[in-house]
PDB file of N, CA and C in Angstrom:
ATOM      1  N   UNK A   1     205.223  70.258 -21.828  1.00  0.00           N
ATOM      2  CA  UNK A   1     204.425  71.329 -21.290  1.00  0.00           C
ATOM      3  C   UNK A   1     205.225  72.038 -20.201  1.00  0.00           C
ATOM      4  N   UNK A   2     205.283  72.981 -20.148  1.00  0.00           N
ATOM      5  CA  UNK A   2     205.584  74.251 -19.419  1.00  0.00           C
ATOM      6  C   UNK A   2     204.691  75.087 -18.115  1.00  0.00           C
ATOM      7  N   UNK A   3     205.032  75.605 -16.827  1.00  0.00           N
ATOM      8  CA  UNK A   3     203.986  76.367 -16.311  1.00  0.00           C
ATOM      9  C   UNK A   3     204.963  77.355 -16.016  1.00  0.00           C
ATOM     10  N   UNK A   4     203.998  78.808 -16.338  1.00  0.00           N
ATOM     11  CA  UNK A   4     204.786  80.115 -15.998  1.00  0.00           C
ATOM     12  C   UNK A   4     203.757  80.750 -14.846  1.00  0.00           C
ATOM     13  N   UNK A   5     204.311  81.812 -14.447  1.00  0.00           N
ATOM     14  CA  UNK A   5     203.398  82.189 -13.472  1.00  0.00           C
ATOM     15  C   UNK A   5     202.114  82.911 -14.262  1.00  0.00           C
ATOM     16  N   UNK A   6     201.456  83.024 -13.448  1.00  0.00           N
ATOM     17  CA  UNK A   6     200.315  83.904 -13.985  1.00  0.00           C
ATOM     18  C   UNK A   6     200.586  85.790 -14.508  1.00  0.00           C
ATOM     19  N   UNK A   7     201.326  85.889 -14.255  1.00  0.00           N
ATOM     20  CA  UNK A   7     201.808  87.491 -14.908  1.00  0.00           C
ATOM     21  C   UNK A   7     202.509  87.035 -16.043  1.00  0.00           C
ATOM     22  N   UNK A   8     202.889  86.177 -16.574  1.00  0.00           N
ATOM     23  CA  UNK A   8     203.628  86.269 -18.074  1.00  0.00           C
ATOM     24  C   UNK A   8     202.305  85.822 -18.440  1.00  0.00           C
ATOM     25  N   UNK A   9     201.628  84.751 -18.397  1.00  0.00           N
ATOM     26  CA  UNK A   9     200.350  84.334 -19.218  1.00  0.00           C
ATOM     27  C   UNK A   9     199.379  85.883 -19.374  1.00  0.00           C
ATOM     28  N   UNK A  10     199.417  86.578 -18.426  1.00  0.00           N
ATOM     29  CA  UNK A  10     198.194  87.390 -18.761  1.00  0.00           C
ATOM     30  C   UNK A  10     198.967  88.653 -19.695  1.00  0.00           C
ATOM     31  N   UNK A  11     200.277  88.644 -19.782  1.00  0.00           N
ATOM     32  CA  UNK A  11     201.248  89.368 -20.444  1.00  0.00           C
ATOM     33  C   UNK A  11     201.088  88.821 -22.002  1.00  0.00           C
ATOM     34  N   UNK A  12     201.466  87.617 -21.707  1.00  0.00           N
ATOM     35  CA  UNK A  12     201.049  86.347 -23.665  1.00  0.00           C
ATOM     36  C   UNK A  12     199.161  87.471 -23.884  1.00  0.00           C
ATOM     37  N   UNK A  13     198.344  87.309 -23.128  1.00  0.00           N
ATOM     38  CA  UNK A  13     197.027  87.603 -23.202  1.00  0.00           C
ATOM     39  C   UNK A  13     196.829  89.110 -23.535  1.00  0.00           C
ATOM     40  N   UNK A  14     197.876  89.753 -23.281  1.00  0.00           N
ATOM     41  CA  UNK A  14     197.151  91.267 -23.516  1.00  0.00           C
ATOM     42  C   UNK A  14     198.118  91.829 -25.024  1.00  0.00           C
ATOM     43  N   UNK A  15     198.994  90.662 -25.430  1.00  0.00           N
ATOM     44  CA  UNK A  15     199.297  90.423 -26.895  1.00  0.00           C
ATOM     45  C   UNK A  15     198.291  90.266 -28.032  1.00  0.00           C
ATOM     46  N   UNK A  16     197.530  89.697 -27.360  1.00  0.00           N
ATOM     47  CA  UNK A  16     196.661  88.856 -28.464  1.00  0.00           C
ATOM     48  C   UNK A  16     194.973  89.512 -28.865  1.00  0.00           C
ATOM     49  N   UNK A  17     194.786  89.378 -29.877  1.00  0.00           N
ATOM     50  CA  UNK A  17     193.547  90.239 -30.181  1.00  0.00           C
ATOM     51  C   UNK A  17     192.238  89.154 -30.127  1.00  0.00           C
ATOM     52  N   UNK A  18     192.154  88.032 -29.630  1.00  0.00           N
ATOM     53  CA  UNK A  18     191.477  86.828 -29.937  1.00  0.00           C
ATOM     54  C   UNK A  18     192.147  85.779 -29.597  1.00  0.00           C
ATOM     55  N   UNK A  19     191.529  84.334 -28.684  1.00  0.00           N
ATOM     56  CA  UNK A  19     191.750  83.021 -28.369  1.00  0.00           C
ATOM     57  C   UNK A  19     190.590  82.006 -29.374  1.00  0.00           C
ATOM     58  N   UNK A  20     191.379  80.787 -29.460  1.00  0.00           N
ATOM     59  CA  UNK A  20     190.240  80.391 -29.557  1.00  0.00           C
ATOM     60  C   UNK A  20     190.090  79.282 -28.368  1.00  0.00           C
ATOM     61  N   UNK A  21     188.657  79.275 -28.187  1.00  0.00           N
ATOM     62  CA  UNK A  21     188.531  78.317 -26.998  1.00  0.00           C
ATOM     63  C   UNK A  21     187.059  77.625 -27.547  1.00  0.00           C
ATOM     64  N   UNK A  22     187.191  76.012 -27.128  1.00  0.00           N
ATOM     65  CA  UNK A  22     186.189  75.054 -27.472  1.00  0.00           C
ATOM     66  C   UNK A  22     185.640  75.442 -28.971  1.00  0.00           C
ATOM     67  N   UNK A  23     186.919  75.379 -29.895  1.00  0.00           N
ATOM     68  CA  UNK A  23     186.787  75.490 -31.235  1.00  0.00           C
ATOM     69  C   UNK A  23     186.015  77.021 -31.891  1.00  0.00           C
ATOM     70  N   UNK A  24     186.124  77.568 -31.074  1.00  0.00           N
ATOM     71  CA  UNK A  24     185.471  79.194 -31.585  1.00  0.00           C
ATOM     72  C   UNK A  24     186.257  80.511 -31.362  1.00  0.00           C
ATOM     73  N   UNK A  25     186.121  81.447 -32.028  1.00  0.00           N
ATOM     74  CA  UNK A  25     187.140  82.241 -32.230  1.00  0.00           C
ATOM     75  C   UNK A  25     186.478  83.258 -31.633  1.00  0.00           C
ATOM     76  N   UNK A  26     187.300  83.771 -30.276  1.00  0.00           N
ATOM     77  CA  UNK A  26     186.341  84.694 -29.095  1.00  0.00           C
ATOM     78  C   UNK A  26     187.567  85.826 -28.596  1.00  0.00           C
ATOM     79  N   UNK A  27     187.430  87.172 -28.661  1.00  0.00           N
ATOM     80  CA  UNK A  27     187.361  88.193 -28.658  1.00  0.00           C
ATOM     81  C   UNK A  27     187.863  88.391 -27.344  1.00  0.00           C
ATOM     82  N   UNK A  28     188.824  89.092 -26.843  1.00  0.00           N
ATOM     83  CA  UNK A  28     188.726  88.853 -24.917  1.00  0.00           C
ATOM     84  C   UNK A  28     187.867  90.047 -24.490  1.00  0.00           C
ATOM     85  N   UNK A  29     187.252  89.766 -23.893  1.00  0.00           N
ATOM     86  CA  UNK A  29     186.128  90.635 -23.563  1.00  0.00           C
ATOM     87  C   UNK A  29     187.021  91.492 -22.364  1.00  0.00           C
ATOM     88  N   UNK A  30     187.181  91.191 -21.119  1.00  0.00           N
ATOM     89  CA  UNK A  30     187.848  91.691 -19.903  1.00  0.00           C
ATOM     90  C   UNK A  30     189.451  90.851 -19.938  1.00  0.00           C
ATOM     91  N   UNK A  31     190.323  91.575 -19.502  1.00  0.00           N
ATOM     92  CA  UNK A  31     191.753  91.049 -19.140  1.00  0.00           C
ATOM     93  C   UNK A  31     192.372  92.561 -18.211  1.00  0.00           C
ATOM     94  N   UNK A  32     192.272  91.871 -16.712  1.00  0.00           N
ATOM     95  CA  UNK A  32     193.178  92.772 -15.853  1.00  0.00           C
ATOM     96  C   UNK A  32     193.542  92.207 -14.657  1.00  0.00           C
ATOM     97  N   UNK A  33     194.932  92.238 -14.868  1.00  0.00           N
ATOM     98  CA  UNK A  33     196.127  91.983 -13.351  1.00  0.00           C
ATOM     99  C   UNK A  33     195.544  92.709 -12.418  1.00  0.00           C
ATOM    100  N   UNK A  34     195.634  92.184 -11.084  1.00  0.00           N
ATOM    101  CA  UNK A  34     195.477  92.921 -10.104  1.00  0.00           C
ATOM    102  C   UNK A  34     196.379  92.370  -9.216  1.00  0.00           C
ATOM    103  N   UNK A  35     196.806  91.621  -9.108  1.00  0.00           N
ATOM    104  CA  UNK A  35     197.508  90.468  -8.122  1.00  0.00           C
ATOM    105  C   UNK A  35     196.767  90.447  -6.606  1.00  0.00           C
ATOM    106  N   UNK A  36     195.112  90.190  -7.195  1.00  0.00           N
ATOM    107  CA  UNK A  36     194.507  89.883  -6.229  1.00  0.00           C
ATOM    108  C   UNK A  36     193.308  88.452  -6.350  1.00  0.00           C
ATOM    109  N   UNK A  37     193.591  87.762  -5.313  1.00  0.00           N
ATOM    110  CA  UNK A  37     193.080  86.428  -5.756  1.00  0.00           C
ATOM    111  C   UNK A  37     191.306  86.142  -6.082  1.00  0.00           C
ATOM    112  N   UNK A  38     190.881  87.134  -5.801  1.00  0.00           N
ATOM    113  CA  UNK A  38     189.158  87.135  -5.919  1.00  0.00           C
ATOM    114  C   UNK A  38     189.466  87.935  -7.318  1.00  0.00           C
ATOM    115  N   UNK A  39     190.019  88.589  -7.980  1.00  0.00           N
ATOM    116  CA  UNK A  39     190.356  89.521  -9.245  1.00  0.00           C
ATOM    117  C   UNK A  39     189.648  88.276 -10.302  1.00  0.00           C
ATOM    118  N   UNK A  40     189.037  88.680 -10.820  1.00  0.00           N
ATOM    119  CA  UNK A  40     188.900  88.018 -12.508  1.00  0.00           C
ATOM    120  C   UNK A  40     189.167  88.611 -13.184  1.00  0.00           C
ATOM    121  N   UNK A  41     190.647  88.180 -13.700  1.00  0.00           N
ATOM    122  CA  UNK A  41     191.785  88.990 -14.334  1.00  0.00           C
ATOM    123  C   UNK A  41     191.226  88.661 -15.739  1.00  0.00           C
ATOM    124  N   UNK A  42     190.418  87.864 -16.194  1.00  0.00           N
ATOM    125  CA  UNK A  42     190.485  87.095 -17.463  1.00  0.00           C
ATOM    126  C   UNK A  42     188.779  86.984 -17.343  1.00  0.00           C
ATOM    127  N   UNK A  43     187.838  87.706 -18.804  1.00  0.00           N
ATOM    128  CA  UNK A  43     186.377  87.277 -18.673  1.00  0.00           C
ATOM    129  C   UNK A  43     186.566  87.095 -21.102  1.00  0.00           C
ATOM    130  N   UNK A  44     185.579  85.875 -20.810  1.00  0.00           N
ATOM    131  CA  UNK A  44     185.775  85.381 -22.239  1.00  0.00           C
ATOM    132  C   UNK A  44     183.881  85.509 -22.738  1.00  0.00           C
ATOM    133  N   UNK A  45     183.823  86.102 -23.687  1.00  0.00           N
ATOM    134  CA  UNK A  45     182.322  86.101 -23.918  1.00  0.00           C
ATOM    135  C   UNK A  45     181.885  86.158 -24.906  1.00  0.00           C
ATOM    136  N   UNK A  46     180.903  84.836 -25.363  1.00  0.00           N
ATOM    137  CA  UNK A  46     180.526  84.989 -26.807  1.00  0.00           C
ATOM    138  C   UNK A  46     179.052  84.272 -26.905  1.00  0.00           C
ATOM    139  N   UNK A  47     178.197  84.292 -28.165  1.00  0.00           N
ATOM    140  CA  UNK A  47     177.005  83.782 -28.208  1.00  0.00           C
ATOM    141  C   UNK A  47     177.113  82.340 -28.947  1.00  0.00           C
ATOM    142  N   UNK A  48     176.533  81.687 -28.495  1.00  0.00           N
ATOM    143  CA  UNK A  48     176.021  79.712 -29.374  1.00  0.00           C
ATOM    144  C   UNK A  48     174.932  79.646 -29.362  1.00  0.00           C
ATOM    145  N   UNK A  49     174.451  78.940 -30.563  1.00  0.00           N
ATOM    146  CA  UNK A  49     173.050  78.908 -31.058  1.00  0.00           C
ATOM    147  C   UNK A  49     172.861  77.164 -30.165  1.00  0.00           C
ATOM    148  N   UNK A  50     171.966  76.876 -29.891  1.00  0.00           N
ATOM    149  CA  UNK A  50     171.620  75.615 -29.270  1.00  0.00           C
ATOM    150  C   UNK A  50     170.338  75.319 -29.128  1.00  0.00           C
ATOM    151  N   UNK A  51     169.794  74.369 -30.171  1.00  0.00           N
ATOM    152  CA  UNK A  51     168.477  73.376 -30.353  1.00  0.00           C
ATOM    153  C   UNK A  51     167.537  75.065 -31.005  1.00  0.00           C
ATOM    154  N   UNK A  52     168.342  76.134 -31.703  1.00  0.00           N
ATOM    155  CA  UNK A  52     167.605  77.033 -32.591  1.00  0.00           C
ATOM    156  C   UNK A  52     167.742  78.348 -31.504  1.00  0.00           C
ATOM    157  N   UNK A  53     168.270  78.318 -29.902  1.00  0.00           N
ATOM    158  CA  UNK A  53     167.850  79.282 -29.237  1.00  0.00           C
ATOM    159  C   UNK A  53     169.353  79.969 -29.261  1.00  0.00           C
ATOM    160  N   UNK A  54     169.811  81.160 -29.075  1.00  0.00           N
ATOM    161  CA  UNK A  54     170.863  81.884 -29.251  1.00  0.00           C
ATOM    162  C   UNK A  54     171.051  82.015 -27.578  1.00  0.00           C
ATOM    163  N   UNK A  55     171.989  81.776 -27.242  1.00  0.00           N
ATOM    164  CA  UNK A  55     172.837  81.796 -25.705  1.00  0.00           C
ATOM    165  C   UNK A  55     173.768  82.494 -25.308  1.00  0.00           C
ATOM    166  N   UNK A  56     174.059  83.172 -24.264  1.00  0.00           N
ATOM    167  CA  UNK A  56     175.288  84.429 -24.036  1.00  0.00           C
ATOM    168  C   UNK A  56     176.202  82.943 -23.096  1.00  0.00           C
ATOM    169  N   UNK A  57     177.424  82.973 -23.339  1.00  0.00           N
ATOM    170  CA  UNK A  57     178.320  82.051 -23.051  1.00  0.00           C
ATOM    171  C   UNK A  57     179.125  83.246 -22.119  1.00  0.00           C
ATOM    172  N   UNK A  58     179.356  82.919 -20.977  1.00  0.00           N
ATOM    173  CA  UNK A  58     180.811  83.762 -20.470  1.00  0.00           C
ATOM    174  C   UNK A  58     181.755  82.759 -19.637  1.00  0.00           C
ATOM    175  N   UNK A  59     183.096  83.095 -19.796  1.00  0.00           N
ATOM    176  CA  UNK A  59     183.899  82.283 -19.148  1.00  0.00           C
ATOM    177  C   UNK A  59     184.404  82.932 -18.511  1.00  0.00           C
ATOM    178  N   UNK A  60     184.770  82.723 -17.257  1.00  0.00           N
ATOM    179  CA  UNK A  60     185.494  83.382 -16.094  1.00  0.00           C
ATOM    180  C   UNK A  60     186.749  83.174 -15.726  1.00  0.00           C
ATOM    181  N   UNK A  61     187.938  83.775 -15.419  1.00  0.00           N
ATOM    182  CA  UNK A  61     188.703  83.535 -14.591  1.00  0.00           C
ATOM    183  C   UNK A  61     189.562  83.999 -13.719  1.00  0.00           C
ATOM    184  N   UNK A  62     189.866  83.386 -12.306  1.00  0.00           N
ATOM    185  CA  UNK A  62     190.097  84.388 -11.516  1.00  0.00           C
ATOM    186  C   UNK A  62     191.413  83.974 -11.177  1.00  0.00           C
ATOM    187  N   UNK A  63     192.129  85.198 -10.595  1.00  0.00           N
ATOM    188  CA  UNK A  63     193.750  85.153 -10.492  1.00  0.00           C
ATOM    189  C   UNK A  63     194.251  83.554  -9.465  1.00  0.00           C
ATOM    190  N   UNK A  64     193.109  83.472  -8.220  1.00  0.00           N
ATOM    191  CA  UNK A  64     193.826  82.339  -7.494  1.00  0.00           C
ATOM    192  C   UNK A  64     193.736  80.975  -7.834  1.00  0.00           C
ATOM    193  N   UNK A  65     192.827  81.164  -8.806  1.00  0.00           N
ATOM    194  CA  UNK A  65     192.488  79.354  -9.617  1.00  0.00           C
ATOM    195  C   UNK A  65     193.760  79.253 -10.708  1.00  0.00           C
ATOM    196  N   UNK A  66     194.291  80.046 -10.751  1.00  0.00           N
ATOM    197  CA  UNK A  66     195.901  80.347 -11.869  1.00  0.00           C
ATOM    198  C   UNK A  66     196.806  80.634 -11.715  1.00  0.00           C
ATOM    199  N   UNK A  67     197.538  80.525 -10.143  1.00  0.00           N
ATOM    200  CA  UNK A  67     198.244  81.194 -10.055  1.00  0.00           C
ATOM    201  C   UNK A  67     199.489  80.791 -10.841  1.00  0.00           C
ATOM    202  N   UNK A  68     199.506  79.243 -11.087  1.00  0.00           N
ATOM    203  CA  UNK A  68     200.487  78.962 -12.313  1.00  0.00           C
ATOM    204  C   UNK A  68     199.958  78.716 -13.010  1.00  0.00           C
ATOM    205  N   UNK A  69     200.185  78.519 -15.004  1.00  0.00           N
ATOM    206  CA  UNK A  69     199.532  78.381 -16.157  1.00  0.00           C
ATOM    207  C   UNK A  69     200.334  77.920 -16.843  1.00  0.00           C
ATOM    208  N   UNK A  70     199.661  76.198 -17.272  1.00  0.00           N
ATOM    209  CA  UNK A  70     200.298  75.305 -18.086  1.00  0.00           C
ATOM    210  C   UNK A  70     200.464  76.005 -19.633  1.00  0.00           C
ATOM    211  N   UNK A  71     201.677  75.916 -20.441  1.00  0.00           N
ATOM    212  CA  UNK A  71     201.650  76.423 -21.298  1.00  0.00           C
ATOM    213  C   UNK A  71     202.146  75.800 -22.242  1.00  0.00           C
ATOM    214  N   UNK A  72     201.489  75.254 -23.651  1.00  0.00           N
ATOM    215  CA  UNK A  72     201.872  74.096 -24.781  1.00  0.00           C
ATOM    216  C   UNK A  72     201.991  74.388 -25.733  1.00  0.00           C
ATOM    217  N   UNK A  73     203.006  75.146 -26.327  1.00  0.00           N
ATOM    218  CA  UNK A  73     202.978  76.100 -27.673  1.00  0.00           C
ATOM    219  C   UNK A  73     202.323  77.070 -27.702  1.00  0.00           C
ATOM    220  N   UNK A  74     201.363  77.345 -28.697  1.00  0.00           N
ATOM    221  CA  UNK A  74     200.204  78.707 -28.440  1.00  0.00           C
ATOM    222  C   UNK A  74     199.177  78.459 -27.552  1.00  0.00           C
ATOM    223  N   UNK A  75     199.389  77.259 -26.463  1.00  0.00           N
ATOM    224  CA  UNK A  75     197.990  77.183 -26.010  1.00  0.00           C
ATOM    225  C   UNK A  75     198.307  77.139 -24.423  1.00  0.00           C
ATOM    226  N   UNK A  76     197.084  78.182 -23.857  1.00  0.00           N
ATOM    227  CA  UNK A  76     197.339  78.502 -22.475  1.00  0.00           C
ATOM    228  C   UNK A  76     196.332  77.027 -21.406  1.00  0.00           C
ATOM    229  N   UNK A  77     196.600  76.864 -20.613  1.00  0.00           N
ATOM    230  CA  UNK A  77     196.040  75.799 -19.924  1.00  0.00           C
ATOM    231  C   UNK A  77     195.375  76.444 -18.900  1.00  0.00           C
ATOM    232  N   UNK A  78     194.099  77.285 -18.041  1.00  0.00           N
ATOM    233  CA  UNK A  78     194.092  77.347 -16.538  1.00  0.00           C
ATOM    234  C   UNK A  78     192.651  77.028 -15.977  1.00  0.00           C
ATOM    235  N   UNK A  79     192.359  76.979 -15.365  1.00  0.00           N
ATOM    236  CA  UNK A  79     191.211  77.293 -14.469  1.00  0.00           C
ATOM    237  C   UNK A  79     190.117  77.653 -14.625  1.00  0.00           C
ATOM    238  N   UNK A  80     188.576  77.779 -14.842  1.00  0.00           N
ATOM    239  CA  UNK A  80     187.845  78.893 -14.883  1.00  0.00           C
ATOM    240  C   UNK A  80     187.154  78.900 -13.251  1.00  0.00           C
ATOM    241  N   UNK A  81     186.561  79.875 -12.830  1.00  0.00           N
ATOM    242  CA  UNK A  81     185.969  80.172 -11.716  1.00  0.00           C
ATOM    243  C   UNK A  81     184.977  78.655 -11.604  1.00  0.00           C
ATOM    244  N   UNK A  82     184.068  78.239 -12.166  1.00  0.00           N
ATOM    245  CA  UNK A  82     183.560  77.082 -12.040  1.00  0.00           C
ATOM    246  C   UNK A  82     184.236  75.499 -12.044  1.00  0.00           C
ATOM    247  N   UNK A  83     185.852  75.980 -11.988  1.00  0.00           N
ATOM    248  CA  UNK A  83     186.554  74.316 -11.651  1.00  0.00           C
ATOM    249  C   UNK A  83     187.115  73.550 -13.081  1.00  0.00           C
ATOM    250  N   UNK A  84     186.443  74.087 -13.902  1.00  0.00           N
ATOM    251  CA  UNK A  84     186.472  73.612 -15.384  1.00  0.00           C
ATOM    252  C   UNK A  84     187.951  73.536 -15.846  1.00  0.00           C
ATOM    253  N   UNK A  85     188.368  73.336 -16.135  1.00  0.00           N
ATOM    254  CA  UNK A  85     190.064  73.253 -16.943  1.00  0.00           C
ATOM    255  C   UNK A  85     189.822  73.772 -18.189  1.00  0.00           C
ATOM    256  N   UNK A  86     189.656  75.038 -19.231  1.00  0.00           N
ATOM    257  CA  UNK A  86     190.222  75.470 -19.706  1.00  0.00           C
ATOM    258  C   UNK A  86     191.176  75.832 -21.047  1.00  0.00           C
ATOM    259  N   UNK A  87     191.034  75.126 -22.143  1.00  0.00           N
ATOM    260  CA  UNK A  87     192.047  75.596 -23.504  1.00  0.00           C
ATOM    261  C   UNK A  87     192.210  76.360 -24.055  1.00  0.00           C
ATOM    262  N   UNK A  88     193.078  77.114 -24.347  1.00  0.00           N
ATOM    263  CA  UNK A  88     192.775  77.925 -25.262  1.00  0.00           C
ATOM    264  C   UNK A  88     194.152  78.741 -26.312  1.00  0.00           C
ATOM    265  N   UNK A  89     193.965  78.900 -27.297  1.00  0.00           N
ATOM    266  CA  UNK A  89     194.955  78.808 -28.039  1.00  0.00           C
ATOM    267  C   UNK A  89     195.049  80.109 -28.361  1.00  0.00           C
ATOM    268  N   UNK A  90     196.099  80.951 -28.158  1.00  0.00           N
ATOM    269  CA  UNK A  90     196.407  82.366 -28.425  1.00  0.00           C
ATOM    270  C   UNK A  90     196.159  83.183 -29.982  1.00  0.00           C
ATOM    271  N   UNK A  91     195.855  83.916 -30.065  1.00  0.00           N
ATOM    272  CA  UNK A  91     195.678  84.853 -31.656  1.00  0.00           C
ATOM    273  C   UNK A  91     196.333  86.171 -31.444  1.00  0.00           C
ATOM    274  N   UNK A  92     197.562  86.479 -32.035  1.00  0.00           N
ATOM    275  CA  UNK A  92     198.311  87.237 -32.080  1.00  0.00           C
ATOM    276  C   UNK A  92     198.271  88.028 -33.272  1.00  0.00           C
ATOM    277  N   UNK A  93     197.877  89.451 -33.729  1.00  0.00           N
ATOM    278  CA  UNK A  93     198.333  90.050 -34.567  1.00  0.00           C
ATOM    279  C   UNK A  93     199.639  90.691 -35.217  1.00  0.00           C
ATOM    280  N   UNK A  94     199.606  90.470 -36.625  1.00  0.00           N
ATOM    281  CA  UNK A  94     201.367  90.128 -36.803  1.00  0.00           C
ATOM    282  C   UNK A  94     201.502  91.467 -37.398  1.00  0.00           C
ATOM    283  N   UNK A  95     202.487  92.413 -37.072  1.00  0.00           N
ATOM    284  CA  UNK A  95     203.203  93.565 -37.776  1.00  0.00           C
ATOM    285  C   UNK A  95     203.197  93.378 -38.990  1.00  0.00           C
ATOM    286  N   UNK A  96     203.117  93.539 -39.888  1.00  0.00           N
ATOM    287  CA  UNK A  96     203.699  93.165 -41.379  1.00  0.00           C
ATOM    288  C   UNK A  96     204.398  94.210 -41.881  1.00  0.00           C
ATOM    289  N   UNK A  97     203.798  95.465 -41.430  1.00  0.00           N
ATOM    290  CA  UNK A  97     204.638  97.061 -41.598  1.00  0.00           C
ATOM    291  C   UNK A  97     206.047  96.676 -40.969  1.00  0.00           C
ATOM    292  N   UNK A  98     206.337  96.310 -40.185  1.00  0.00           N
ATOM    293  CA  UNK A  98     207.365  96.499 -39.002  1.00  0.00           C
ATOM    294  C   UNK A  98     208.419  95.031 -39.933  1.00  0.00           C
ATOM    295  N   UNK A  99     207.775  94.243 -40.138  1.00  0.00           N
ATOM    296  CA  UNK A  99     208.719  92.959 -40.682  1.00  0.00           C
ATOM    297  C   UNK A  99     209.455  93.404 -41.978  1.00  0.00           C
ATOM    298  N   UNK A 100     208.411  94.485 -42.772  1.00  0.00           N
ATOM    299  CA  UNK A 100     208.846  94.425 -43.783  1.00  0.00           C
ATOM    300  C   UNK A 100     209.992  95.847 -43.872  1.00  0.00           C
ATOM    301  N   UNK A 101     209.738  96.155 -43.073  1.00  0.00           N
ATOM    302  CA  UNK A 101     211.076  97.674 -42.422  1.00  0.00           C
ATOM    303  C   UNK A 101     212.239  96.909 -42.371  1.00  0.00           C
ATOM    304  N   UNK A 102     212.342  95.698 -41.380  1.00  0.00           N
ATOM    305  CA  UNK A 102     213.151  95.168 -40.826  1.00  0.00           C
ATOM    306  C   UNK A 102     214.013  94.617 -42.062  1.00  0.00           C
ATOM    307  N   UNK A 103     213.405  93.796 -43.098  1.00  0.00           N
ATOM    308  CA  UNK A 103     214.039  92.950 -44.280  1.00  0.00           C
ATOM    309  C   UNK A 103     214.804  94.238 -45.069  1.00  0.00           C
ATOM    310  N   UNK A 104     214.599  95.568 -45.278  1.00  0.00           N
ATOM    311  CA  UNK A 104     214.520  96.438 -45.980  1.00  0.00           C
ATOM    312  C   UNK A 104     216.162  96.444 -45.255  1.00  0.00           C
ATOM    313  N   UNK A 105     216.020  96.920 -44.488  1.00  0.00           N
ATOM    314  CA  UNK A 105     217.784  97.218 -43.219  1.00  0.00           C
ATOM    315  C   UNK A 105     218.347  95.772 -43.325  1.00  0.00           C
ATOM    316  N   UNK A 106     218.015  94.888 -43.905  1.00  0.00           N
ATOM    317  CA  UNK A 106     218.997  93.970 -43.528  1.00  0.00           C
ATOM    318  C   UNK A 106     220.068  93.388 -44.430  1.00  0.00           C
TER     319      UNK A 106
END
């Protein structure tokens, strides 16, 4: 495992069109640098059904609970505003136009 600072992680984050976190595939709702420590650079938000009732889930996170971010292959490690630790595994959309340009020139 690896820790980078918090500006390359939120850099990996504004790559990606989707994380998944606690096995569900969630959308980033908010992602913005500020390099300010009250900033919640990072907001994650999705709905779970539980005992039949439908629930708004949001996850928070703010720049000073991160200022470094464990990093394990595709998966980011940090903080949320409530103390919680955090998984979550990156979703990157892949060029396929651009790959297949590239094989063409080579």
């Amino acid at each position: 495992m690896k820790s980078i600072p918090l500006y390359n992680a939120y850099s990996l984050l504004s790559e990606c069109k989707a994380v998944i976190i606690d096995g569900k595939f969630v959308e980033i709702y908010s992602l913005c640098y500020a390099e300010e420590g009250d900033n919640e650079f990072l907001i994650l938000q999705w709905e779970e059904e539980v005992d039949g009732e439908v629930l708004d889930v949001e996850v928070v996170f703010n720049e000073r609970d991160n200022f470094m971010v464990e990093v394990d292959g595709q998966k980011l490690i940090m903080t949320n505003t409530n103390g919680d630790v955090e998984e979550m595994i990156l979703l990157r959309a892949i060029n396929l136009e651009y790959e297949e340009t590239q094989r063409e020139h080579a």
